[in-house]
PDB file of N, CA and C in Angstrom:
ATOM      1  N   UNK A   1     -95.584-147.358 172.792  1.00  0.00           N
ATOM      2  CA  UNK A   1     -94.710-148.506 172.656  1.00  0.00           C
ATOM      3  C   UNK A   1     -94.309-148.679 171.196  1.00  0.00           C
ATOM      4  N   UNK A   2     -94.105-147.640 170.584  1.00  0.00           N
ATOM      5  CA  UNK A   2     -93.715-147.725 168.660  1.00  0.00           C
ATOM      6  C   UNK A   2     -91.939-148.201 168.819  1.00  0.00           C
ATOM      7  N   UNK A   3     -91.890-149.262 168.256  1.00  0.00           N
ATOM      8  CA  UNK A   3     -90.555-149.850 168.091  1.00  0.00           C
ATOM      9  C   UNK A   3     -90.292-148.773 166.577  1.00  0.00           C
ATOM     10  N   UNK A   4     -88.873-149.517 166.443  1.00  0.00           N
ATOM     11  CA  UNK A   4     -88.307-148.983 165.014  1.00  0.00           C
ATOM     12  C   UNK A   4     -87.847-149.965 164.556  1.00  0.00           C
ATOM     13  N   UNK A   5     -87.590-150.116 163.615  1.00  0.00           N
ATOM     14  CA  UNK A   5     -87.403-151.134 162.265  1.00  0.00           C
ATOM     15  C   UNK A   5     -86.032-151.012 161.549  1.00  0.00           C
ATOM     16  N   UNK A   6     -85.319-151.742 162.073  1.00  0.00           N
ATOM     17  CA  UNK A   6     -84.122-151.474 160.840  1.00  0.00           C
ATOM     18  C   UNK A   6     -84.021-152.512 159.941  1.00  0.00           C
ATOM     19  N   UNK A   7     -83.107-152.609 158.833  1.00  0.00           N
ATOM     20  CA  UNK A   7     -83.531-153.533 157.764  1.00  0.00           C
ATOM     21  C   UNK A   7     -81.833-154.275 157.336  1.00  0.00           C
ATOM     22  N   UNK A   8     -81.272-155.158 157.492  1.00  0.00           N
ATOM     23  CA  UNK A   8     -80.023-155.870 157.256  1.00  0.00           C
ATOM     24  C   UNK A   8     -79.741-155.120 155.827  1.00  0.00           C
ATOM     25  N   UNK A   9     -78.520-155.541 155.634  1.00  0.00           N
ATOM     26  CA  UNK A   9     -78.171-155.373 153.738  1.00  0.00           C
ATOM     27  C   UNK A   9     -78.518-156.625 153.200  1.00  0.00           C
ATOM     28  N   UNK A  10     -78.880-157.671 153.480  1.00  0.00           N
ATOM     29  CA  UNK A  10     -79.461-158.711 153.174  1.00  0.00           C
ATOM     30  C   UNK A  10     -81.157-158.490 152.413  1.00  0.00           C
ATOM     31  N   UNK A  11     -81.548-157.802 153.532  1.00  0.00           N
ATOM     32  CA  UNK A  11     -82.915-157.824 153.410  1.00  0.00           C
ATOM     33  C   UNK A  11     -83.010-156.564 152.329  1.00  0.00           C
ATOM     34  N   UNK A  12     -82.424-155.232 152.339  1.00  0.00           N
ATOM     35  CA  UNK A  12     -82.581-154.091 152.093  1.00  0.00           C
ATOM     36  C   UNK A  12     -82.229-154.664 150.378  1.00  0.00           C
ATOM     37  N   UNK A  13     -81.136-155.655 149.767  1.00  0.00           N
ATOM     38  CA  UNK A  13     -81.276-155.885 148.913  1.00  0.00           C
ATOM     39  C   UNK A  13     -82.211-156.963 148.025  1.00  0.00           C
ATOM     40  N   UNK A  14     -82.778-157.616 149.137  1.00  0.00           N
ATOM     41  CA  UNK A  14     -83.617-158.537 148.350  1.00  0.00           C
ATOM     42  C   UNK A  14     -84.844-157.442 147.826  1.00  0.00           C
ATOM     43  N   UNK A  15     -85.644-156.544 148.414  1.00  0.00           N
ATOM     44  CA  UNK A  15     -86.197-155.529 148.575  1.00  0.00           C
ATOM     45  C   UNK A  15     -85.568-155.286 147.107  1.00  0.00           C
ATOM     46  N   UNK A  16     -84.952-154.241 146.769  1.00  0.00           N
ATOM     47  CA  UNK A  16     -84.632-153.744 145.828  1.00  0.00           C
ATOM     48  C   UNK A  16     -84.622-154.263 144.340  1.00  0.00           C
ATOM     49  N   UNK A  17     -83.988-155.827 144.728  1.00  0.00           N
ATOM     50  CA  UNK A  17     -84.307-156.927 143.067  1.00  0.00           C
ATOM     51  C   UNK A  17     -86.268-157.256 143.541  1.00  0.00           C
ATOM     52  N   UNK A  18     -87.139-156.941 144.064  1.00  0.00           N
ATOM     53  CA  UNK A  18     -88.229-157.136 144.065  1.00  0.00           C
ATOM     54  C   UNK A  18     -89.267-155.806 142.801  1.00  0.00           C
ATOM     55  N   UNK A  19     -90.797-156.574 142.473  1.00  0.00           N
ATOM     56  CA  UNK A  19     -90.795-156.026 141.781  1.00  0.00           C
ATOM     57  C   UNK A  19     -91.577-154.771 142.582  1.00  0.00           C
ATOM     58  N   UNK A  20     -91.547-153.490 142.295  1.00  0.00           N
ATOM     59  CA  UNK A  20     -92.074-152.277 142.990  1.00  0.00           C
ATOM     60  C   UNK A  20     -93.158-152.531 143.930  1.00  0.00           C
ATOM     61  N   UNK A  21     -93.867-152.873 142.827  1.00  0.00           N
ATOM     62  CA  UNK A  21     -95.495-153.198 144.565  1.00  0.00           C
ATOM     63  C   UNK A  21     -95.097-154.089 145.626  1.00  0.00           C
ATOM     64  N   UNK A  22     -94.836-155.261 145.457  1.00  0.00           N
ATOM     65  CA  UNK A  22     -94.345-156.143 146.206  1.00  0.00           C
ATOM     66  C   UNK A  22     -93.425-155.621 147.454  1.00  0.00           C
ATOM     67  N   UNK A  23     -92.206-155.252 146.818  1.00  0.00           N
ATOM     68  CA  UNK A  23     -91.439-154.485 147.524  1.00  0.00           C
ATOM     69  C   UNK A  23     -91.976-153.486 148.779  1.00  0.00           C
ATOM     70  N   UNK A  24     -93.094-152.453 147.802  1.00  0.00           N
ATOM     71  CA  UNK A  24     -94.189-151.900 148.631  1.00  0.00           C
ATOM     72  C   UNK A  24     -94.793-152.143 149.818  1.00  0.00           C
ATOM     73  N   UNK A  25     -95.257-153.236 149.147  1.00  0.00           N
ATOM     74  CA  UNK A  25     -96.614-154.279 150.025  1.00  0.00           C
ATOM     75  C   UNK A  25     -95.276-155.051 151.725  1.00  0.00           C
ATOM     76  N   UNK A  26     -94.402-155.082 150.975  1.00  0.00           N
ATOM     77  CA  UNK A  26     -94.051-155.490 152.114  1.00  0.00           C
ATOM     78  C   UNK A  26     -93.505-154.151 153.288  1.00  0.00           C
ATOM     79  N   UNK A  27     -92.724-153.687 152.797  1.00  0.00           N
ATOM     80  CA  UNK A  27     -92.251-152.238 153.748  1.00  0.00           C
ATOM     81  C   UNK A  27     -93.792-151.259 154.475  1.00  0.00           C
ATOM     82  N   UNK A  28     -94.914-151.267 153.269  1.00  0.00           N
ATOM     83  CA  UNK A  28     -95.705-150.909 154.206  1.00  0.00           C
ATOM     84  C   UNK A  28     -96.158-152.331 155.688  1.00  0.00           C
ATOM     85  N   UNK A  29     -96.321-153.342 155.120  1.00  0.00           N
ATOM     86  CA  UNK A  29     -96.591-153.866 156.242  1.00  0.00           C
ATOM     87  C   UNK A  29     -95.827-153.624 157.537  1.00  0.00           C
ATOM     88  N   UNK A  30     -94.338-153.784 157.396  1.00  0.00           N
ATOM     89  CA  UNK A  30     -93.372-153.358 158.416  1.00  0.00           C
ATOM     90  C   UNK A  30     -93.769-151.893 159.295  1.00  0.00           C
ATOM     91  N   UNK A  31     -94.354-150.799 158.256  1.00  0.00           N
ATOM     92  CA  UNK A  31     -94.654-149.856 159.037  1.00  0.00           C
ATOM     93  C   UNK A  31     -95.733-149.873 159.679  1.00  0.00           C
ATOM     94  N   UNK A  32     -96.971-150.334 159.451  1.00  0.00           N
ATOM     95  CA  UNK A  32     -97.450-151.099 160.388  1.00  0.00           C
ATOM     96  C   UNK A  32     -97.234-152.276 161.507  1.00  0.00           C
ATOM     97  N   UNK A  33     -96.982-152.255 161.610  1.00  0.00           N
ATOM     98  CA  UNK A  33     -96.223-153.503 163.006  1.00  0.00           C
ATOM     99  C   UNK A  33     -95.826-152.873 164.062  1.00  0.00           C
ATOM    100  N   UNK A  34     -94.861-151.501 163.658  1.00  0.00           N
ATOM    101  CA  UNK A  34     -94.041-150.944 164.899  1.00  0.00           C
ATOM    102  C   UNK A  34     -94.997-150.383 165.883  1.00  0.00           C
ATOM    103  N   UNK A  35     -96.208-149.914 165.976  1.00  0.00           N
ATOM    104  CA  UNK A  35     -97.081-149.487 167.249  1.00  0.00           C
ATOM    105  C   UNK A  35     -97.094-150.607 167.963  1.00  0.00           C
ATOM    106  N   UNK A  36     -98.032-151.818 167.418  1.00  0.00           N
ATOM    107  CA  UNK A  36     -97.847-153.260 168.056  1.00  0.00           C
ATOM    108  C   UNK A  36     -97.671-154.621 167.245  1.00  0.00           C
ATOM    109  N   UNK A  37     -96.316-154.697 167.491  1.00  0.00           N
ATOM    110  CA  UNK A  37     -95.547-155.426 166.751  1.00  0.00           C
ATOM    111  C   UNK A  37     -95.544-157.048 167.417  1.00  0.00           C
ATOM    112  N   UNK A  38     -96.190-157.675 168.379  1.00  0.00           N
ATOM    113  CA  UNK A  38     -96.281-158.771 168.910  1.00  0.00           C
ATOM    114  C   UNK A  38     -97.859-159.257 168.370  1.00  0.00           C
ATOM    115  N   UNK A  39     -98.884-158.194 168.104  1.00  0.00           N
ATOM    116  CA  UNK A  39    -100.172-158.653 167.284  1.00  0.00           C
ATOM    117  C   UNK A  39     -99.768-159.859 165.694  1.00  0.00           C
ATOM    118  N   UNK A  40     -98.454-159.041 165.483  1.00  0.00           N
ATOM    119  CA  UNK A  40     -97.933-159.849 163.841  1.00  0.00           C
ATOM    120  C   UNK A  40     -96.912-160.736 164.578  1.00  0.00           C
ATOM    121  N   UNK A  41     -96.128-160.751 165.172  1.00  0.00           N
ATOM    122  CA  UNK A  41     -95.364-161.347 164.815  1.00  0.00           C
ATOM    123  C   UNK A  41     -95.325-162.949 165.533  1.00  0.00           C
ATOM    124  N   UNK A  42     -94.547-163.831 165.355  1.00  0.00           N
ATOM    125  CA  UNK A  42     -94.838-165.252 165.986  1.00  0.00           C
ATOM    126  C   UNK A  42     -93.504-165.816 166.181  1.00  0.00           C
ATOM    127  N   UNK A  43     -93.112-166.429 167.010  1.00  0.00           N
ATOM    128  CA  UNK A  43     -91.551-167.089 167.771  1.00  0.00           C
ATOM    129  C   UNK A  43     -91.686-167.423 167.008  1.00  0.00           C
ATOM    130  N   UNK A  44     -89.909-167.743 166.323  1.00  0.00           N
ATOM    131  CA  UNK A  44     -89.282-168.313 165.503  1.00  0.00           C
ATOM    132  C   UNK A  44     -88.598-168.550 166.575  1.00  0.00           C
ATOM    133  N   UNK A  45     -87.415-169.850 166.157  1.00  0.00           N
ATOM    134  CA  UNK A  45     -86.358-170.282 166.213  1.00  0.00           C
ATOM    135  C   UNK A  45     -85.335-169.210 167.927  1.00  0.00           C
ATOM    136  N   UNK A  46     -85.009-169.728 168.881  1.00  0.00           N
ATOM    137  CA  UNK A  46     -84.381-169.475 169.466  1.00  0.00           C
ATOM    138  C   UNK A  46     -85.102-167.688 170.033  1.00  0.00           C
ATOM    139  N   UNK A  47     -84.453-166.628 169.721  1.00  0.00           N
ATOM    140  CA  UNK A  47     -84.667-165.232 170.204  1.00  0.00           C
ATOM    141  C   UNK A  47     -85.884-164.506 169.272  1.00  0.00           C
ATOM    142  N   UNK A  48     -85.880-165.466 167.817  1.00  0.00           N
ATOM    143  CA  UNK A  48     -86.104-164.481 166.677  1.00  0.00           C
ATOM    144  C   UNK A  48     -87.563-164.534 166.581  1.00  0.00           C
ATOM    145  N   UNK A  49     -88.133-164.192 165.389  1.00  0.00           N
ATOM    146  CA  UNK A  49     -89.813-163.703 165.436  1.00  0.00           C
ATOM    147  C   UNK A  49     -89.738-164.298 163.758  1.00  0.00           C
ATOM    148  N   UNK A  50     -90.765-164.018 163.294  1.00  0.00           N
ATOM    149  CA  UNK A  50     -91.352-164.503 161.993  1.00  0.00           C
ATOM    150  C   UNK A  50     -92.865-163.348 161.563  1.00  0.00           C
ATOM    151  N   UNK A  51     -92.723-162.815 159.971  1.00  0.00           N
ATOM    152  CA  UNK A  51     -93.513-161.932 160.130  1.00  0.00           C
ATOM    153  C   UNK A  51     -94.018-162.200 158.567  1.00  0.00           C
ATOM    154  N   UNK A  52     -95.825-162.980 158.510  1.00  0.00           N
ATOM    155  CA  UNK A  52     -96.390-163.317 157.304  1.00  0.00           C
ATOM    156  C   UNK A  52     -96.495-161.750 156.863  1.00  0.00           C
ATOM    157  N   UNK A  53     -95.799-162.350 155.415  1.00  0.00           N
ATOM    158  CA  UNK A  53     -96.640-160.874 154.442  1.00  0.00           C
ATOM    159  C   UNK A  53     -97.023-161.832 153.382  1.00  0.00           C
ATOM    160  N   UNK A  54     -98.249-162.092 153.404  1.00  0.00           N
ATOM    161  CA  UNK A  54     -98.879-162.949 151.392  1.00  0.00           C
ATOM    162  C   UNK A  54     -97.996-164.363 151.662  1.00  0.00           C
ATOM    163  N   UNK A  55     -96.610-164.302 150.581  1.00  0.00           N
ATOM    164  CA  UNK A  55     -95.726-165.419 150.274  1.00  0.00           C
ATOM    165  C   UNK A  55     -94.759-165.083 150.572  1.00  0.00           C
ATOM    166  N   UNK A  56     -94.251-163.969 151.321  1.00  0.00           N
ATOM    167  CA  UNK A  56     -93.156-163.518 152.098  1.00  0.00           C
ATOM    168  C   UNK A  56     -93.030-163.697 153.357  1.00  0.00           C
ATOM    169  N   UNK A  57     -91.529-163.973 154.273  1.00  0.00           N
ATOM    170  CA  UNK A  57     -91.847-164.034 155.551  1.00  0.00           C
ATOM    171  C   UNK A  57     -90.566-163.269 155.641  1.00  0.00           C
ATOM    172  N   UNK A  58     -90.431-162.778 156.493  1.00  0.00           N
ATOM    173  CA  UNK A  58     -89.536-162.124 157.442  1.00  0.00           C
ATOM    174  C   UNK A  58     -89.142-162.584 158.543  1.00  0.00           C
ATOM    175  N   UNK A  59     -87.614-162.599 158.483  1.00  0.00           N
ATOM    176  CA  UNK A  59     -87.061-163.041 160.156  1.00  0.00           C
ATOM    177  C   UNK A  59     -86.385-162.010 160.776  1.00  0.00           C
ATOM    178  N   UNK A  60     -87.040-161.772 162.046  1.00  0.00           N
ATOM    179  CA  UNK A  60     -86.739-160.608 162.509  1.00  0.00           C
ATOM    180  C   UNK A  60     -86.162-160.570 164.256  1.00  0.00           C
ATOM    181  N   UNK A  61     -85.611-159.901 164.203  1.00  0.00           N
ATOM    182  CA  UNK A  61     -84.921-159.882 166.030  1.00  0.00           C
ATOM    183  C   UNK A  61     -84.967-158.871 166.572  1.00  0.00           C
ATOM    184  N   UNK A  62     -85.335-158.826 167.432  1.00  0.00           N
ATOM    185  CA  UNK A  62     -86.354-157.503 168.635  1.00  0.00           C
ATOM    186  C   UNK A  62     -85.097-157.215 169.613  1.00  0.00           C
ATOM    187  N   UNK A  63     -85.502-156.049 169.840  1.00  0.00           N
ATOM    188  CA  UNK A  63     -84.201-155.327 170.714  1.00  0.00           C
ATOM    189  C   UNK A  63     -84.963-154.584 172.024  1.00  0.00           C
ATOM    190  N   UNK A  64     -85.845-155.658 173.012  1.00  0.00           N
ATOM    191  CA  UNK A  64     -86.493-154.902 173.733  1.00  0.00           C
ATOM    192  C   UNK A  64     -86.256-153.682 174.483  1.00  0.00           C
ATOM    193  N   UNK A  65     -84.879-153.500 174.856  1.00  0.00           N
ATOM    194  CA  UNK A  65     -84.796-152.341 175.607  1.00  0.00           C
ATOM    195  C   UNK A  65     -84.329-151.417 174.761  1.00  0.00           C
ATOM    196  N   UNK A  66     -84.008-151.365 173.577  1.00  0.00           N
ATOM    197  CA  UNK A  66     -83.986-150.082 172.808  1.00  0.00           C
ATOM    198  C   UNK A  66     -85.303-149.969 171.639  1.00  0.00           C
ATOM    199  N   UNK A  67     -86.149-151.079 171.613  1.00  0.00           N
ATOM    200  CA  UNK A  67     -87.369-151.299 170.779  1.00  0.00           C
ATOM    201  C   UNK A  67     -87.125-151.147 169.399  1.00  0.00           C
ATOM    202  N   UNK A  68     -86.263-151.890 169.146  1.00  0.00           N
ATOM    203  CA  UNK A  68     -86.103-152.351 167.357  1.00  0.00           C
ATOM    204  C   UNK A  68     -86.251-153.329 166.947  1.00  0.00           C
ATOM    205  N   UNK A  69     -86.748-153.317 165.912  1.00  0.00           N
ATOM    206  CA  UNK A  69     -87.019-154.508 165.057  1.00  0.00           C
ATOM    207  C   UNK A  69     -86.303-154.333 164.267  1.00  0.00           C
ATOM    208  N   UNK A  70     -85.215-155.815 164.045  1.00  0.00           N
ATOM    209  CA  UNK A  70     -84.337-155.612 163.152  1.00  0.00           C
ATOM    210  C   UNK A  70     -84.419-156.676 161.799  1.00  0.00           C
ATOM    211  N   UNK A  71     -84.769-156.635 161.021  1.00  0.00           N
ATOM    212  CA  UNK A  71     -85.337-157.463 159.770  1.00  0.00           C
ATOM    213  C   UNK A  71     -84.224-157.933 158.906  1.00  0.00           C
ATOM    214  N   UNK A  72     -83.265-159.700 159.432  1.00  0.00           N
ATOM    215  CA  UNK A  72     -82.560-159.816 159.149  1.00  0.00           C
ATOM    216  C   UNK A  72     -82.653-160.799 157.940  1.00  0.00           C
ATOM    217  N   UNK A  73     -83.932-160.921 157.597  1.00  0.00           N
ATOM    218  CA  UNK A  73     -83.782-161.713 156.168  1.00  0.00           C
ATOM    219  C   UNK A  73     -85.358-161.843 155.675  1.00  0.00           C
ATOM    220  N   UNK A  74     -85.499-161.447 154.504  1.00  0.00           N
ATOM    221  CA  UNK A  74     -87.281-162.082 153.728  1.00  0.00           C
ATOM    222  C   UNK A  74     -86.701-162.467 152.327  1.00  0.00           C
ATOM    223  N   UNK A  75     -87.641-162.763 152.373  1.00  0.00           N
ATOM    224  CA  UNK A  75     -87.560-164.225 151.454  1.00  0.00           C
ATOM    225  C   UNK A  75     -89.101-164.742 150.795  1.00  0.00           C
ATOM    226  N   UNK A  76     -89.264-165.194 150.069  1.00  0.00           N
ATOM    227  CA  UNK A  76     -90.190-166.303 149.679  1.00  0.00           C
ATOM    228  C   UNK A  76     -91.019-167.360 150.680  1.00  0.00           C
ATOM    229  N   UNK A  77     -91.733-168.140 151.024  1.00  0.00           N
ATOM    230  CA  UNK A  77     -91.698-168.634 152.206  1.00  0.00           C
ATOM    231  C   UNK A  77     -91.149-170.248 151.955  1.00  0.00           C
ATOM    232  N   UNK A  78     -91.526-170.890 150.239  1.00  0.00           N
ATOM    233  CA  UNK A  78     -90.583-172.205 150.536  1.00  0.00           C
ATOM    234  C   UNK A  78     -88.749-171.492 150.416  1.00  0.00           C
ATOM    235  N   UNK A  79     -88.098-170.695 150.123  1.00  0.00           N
ATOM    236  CA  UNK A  79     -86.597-170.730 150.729  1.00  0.00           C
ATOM    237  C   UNK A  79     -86.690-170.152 151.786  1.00  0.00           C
ATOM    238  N   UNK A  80     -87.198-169.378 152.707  1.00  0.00           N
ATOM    239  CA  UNK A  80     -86.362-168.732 153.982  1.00  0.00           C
ATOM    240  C   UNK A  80     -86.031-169.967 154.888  1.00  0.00           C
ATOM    241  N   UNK A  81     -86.534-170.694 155.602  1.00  0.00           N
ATOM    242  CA  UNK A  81     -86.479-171.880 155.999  1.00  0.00           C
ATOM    243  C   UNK A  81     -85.363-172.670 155.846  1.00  0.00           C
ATOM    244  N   UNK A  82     -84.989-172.516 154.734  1.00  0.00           N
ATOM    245  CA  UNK A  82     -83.902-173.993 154.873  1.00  0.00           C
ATOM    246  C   UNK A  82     -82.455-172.605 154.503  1.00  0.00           C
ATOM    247  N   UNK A  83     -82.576-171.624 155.058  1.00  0.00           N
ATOM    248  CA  UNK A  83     -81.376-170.518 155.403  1.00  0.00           C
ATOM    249  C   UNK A  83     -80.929-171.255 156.412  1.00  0.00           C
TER     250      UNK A  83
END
Protein backbone atom coordinates (compact mmCIF):
# COMPACT_ATOMS: atom_id res chain seq x y z
CA UNK A 1 0.00 0.00 0.00
CA UNK A 2 3.17 2.66 -0.66
CA UNK A 3 1.41 5.88 -1.84
CA UNK A 4 3.57 8.57 -3.68
CA UNK A 5 4.10 12.00 -2.72
CA UNK A 6 4.00 14.84 -4.92
CA UNK A 7 4.92 18.27 -3.72
CA UNK A 8 2.88 21.75 -5.06
CA UNK A 9 5.27 24.72 -6.31
CA UNK A 10 4.11 26.25 -3.24
CA UNK A 11 5.48 23.78 -1.04
CA UNK A 12 8.57 22.73 -3.31
CA UNK A 13 9.51 26.46 -2.82
CA UNK A 14 9.06 27.05 0.68
CA UNK A 15 11.43 23.88 0.94
CA UNK A 16 14.09 25.48 -0.95
CA UNK A 17 14.19 29.19 1.07
CA UNK A 18 14.47 26.59 4.17
CA UNK A 19 17.60 26.09 5.89
CA UNK A 20 19.28 22.56 4.53
CA UNK A 21 18.57 20.24 7.56
CA UNK A 22 15.26 21.43 8.13
CA UNK A 23 14.39 21.20 4.65
CA UNK A 24 15.89 17.60 5.15
CA UNK A 25 14.16 16.74 8.27
CA UNK A 26 11.12 17.42 6.63
CA UNK A 27 11.28 15.53 3.05
CA UNK A 28 12.74 12.67 4.95
CA UNK A 29 9.73 12.53 7.09
CA UNK A 30 7.44 12.55 3.90
CA UNK A 31 9.42 9.53 2.77
CA UNK A 32 8.50 7.87 5.53
CA UNK A 33 4.75 8.17 5.57
CA UNK A 34 4.19 6.69 2.05
CA UNK A 35 4.18 2.76 3.27
CA UNK A 36 1.58 3.93 5.97
CA UNK A 37 0.60 7.18 5.61
CA UNK A 38 -2.78 7.26 7.84
CA UNK A 39 -0.34 6.18 11.11
CA UNK A 40 0.88 10.24 10.54
CA UNK A 41 -1.49 11.80 9.23
CA UNK A 42 -4.83 13.49 10.93
CA UNK A 43 -8.23 15.10 9.13
CA UNK A 44 -7.92 18.44 8.39
CA UNK A 45 -10.48 20.62 7.11
CA UNK A 46 -13.03 19.13 4.58
CA UNK A 47 -11.00 16.15 2.21
CA UNK A 48 -7.48 17.24 3.43
CA UNK A 49 -4.99 15.65 6.11
CA UNK A 50 -2.42 17.49 8.32
CA UNK A 51 1.13 16.12 8.80
CA UNK A 52 3.29 17.18 12.32
CA UNK A 53 6.96 17.54 11.51
CA UNK A 54 8.69 19.46 14.96
CA UNK A 55 7.14 23.22 14.07
CA UNK A 56 6.13 22.35 10.64
CA UNK A 57 2.84 21.11 9.39
CA UNK A 58 1.87 20.06 6.15
CA UNK A 59 -1.45 20.13 4.32
CA UNK A 60 -1.87 17.44 2.28
CA UNK A 61 -4.63 15.74 -0.12
CA UNK A 62 -4.76 11.99 -0.76
CA UNK A 63 -5.67 10.59 -4.06
CA UNK A 64 -7.01 7.20 -2.94
CA UNK A 65 -7.41 5.47 -6.07
CA UNK A 66 -4.21 6.45 -7.63
CA UNK A 67 -2.41 6.64 -3.92
CA UNK A 68 -0.83 10.09 -3.80
CA UNK A 69 -0.11 12.28 -1.46
CA UNK A 70 -0.12 15.53 -2.66
CA UNK A 71 1.63 18.20 -0.28
CA UNK A 72 -0.12 21.38 -1.01
CA UNK A 73 1.36 23.70 1.52
CA UNK A 74 4.01 23.62 4.88
CA UNK A 75 4.54 26.12 6.70
CA UNK A 76 5.43 27.02 10.28
CA UNK A 77 2.60 25.89 12.47
CA UNK A 78 1.42 29.53 13.93
CA UNK A 79 0.96 30.70 9.87
CA UNK A 80 -0.37 27.62 8.02
CA UNK A 81 -3.71 28.01 9.67
CA UNK A 82 -4.87 31.26 9.03
CA UNK A 83 -3.97 30.34 4.89
Amino acid sequence: MTYSVKLSKNAEKFLDNLQKNIALRILNKLEEIKDNPFHYLEHYEGEGYKLRIGDYRALIDVDFEKKILFVRVIDKRGRIYKR
